[in-house]
C-alpha atoms as a PDB file:
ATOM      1  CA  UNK A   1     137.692  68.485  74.820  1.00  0.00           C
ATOM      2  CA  UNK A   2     135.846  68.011  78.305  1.00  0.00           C
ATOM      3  CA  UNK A   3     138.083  65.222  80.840  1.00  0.00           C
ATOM      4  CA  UNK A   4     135.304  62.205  80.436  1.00  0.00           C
ATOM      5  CA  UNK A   5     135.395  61.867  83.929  1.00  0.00           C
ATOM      6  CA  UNK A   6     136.195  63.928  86.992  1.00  0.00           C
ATOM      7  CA  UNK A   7     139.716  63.779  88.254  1.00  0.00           C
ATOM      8  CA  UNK A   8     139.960  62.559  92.187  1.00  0.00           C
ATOM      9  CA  UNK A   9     142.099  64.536  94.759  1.00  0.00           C
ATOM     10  CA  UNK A  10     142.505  64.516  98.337  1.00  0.00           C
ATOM     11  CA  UNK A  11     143.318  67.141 100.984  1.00  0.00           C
ATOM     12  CA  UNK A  12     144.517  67.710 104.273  1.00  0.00           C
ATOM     13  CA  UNK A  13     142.984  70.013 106.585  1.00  0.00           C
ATOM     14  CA  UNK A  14     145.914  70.555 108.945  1.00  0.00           C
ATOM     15  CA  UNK A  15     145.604  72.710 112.029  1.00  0.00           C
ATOM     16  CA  UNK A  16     148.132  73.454 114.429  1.00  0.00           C
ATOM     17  CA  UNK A  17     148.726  75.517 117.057  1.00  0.00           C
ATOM     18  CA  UNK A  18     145.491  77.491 116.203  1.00  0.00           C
ATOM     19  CA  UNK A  19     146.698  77.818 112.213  1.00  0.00           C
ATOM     20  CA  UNK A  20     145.529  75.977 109.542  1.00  0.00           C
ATOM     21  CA  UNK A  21     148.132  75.071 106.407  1.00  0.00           C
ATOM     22  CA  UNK A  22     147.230  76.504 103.189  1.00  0.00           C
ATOM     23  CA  UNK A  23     149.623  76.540 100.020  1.00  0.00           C
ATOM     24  CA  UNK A  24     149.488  78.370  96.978  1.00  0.00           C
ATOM     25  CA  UNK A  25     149.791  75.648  94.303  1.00  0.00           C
ATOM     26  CA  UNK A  26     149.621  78.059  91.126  1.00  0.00           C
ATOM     27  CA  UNK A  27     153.069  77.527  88.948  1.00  0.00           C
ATOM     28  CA  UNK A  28     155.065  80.767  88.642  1.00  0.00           C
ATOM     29  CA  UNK A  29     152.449  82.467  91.874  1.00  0.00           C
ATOM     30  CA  UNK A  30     149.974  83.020  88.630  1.00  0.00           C
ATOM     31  CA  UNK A  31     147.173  82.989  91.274  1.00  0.00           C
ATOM     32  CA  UNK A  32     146.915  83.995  94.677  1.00  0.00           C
ATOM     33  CA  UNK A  33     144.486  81.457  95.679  1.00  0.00           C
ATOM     34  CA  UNK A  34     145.374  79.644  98.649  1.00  0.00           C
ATOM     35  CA  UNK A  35     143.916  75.745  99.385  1.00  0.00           C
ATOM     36  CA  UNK A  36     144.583  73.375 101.819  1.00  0.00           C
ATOM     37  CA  UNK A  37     147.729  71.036 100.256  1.00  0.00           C
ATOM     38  CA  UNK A  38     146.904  67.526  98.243  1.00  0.00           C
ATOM     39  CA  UNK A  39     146.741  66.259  94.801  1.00  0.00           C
ATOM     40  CA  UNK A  40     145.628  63.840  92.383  1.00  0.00           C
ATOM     41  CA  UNK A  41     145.034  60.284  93.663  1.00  0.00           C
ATOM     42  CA  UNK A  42     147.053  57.536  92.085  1.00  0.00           C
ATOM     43  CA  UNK A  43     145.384  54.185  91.491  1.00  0.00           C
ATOM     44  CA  UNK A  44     145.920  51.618  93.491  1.00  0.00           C
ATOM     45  CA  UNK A  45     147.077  53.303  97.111  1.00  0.00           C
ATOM     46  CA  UNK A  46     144.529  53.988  99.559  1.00  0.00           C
ATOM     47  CA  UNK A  47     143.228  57.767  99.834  1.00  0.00           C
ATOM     48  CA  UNK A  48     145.238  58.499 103.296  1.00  0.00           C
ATOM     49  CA  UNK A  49     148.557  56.903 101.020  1.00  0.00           C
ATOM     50  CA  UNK A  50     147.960  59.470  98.463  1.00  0.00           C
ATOM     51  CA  UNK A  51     147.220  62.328 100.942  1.00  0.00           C
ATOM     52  CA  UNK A  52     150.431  61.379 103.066  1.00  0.00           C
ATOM     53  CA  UNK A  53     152.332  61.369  99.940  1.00  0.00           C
ATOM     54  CA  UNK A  54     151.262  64.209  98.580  1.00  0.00           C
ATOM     55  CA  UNK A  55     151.406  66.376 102.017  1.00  0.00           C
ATOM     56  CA  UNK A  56     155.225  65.111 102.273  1.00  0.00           C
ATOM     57  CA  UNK A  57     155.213  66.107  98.196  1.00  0.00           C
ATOM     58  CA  UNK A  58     154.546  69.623  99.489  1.00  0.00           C
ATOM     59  CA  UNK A  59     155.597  70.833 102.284  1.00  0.00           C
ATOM     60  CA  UNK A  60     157.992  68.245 103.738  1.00  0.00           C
ATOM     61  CA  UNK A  61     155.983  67.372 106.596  1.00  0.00           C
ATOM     62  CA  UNK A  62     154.530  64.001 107.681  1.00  0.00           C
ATOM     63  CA  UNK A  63     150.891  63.406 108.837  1.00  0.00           C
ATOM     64  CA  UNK A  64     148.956  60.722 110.098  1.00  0.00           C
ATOM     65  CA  UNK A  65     145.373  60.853 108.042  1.00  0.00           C
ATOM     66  CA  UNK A  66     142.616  61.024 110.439  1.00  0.00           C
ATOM     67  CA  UNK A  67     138.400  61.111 109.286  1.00  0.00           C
ATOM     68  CA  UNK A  68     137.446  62.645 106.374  1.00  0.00           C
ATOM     69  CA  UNK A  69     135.586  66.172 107.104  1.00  0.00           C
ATOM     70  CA  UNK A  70     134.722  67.899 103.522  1.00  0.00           C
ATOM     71  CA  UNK A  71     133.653  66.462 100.078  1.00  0.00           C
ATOM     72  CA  UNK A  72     134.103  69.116  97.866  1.00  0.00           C
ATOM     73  CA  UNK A  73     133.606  70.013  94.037  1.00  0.00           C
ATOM     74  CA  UNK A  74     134.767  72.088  91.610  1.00  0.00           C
ATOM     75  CA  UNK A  75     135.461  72.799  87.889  1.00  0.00           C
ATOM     76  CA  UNK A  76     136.469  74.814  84.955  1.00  0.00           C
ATOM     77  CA  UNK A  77     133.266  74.784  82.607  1.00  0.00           C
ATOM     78  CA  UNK A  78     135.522  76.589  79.785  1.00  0.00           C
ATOM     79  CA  UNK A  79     138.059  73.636  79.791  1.00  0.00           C
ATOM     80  CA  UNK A  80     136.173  71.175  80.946  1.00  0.00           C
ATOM     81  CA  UNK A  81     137.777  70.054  84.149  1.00  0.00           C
ATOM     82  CA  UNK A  82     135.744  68.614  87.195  1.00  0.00           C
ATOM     83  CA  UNK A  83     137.160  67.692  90.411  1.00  0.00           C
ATOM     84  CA  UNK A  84     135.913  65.732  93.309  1.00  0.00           C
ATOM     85  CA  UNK A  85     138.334  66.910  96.295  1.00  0.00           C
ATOM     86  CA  UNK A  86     138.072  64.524  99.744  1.00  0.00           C
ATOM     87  CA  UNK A  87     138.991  66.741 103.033  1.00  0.00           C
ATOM     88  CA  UNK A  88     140.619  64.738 105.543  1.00  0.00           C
ATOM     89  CA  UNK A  89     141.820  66.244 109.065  1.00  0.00           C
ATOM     90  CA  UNK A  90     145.322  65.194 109.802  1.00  0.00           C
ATOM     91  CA  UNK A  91     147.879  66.089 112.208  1.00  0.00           C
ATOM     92  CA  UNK A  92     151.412  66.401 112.229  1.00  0.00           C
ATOM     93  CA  UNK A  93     154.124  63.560 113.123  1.00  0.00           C
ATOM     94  CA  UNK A  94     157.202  64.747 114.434  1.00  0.00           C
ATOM     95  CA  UNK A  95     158.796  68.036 112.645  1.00  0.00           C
ATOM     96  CA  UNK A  96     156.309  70.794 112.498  1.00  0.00           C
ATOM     97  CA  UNK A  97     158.089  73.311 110.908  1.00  0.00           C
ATOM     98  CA  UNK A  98     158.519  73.464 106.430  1.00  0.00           C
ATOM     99  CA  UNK A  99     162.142  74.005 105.512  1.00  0.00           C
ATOM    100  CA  UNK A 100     163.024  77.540 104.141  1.00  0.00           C
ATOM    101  CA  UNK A 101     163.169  76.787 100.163  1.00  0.00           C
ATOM    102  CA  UNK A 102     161.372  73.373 100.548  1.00  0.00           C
ATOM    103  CA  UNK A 103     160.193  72.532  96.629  1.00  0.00           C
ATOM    104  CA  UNK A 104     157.703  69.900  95.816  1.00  0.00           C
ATOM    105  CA  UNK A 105     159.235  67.892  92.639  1.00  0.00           C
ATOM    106  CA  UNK A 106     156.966  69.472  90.908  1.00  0.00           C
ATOM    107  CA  UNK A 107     158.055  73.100  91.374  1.00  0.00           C
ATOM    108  CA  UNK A 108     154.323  73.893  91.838  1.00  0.00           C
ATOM    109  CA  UNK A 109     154.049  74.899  95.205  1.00  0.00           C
ATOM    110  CA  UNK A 110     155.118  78.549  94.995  1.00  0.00           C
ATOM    111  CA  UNK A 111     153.972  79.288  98.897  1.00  0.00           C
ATOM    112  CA  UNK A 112     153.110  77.954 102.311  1.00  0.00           C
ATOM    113  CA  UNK A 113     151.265  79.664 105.384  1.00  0.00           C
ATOM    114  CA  UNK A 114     150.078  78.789 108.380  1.00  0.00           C
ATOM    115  CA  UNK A 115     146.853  80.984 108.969  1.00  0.00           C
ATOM    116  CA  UNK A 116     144.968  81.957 111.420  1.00  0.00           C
ATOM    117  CA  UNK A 117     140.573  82.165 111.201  1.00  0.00           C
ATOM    118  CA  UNK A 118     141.427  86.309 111.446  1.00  0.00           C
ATOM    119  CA  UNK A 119     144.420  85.915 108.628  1.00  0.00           C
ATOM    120  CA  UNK A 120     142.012  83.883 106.317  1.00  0.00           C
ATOM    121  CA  UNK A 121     139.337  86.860 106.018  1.00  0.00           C
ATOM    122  CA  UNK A 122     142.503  88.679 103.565  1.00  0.00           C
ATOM    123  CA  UNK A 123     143.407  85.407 101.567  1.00  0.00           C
ATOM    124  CA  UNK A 124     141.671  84.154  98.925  1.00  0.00           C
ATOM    125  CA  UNK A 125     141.087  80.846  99.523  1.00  0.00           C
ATOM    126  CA  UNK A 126     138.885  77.921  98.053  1.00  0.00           C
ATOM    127  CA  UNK A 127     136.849  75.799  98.865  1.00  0.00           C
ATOM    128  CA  UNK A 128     134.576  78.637 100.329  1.00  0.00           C
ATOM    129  CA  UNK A 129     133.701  76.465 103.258  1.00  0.00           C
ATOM    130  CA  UNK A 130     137.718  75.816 104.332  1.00  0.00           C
ATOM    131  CA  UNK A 131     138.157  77.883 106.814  1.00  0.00           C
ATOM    132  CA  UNK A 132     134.599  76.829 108.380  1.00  0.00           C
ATOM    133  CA  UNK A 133     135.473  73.581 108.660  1.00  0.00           C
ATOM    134  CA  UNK A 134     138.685  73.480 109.700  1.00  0.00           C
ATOM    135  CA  UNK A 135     137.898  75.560 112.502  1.00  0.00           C
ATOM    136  CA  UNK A 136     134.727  73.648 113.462  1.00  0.00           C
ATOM    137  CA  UNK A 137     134.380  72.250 116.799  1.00  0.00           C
ATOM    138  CA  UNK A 138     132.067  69.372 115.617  1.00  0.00           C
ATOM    139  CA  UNK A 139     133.160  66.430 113.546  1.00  0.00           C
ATOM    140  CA  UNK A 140     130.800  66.201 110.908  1.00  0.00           C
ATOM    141  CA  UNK A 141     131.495  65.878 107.472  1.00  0.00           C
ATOM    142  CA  UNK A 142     130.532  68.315 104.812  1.00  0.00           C
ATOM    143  CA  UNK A 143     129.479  68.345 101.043  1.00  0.00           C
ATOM    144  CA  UNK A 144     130.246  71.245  98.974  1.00  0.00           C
ATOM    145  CA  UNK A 145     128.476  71.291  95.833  1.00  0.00           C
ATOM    146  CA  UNK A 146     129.746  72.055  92.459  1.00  0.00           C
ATOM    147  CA  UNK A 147     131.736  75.410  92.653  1.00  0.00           C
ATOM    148  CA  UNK A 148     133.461  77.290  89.879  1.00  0.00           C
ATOM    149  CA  UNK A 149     137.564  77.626  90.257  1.00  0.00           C
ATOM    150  CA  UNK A 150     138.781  80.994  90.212  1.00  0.00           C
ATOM    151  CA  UNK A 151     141.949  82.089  89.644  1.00  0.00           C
END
């Protein structure tokens, strides 16, 4: 049965030194898509909380949650799922490096890499417009519109 509503995430658009942070978050590597790291939104903590969290969750590092840059959409017509993903640009506070072996408690995460705009042309990696935006010089924000997840 189709999720009666669509399920909210945020993620962090993380750039440093020239290399944006992607994660494969496919249990067991099933996928090789690559996206930018997040999650689900809990109720009642703000939408930076929940990205900070779930950033930390990840990869181990901590980020202070700057403007939002990207609304995104996707879904899963043959289940059902729909999610609305917010895009915020964030930067790094203190450590910048992601322990060998680090595990989110979910044992989700099966991958981390920092990327540059050349290394992103040989990943698969949604949304589409990631890569644009994180290497944008402007500050806009962007709306993708409904796009189909792919495995």
């Amino acid at each position: 049965m189709p999720a009666k509503y669509p399920r909210l995430a945020v993620r962090a658009v993380i750039v440093h030194e020239g290399r944006l942070l992607l994660v494969n978050a496919w249990p067991d590597g099933k996928s090789r898509l690559m996206c930018a790291p997040g999650g689900g939104v809990d109720p009642g903590a703000s939408l930076p909380d929940n990205l900070a969290r779930e950033v930390f969750e990840e990869t181990g590092l901590r980020v202070a949650v700057h403007a939002p840059c990207l609304v995104n959409e996707f879904h899963d017509p043959r289940i059902g799922f729909h999610q609305v993903e917010v895009f915020f640009r964030c930067s790094i506070i203190g450590e910048t490096t992601i322990t060998d072996g680090w595990q989110d408690p979910e044992n989700i995460v099966t991958e981390h890499v920092w990327a540059s705009s050349a290394d992103i042309s040989m990943l698969k990696i949604k949304p589409d417009s990631l890569a644009r935006i994180a290497f944008a010089s402007d500050s806009s924000v962007t709306y993708d519109p409904l796009e189909m997840i792919v495995m």
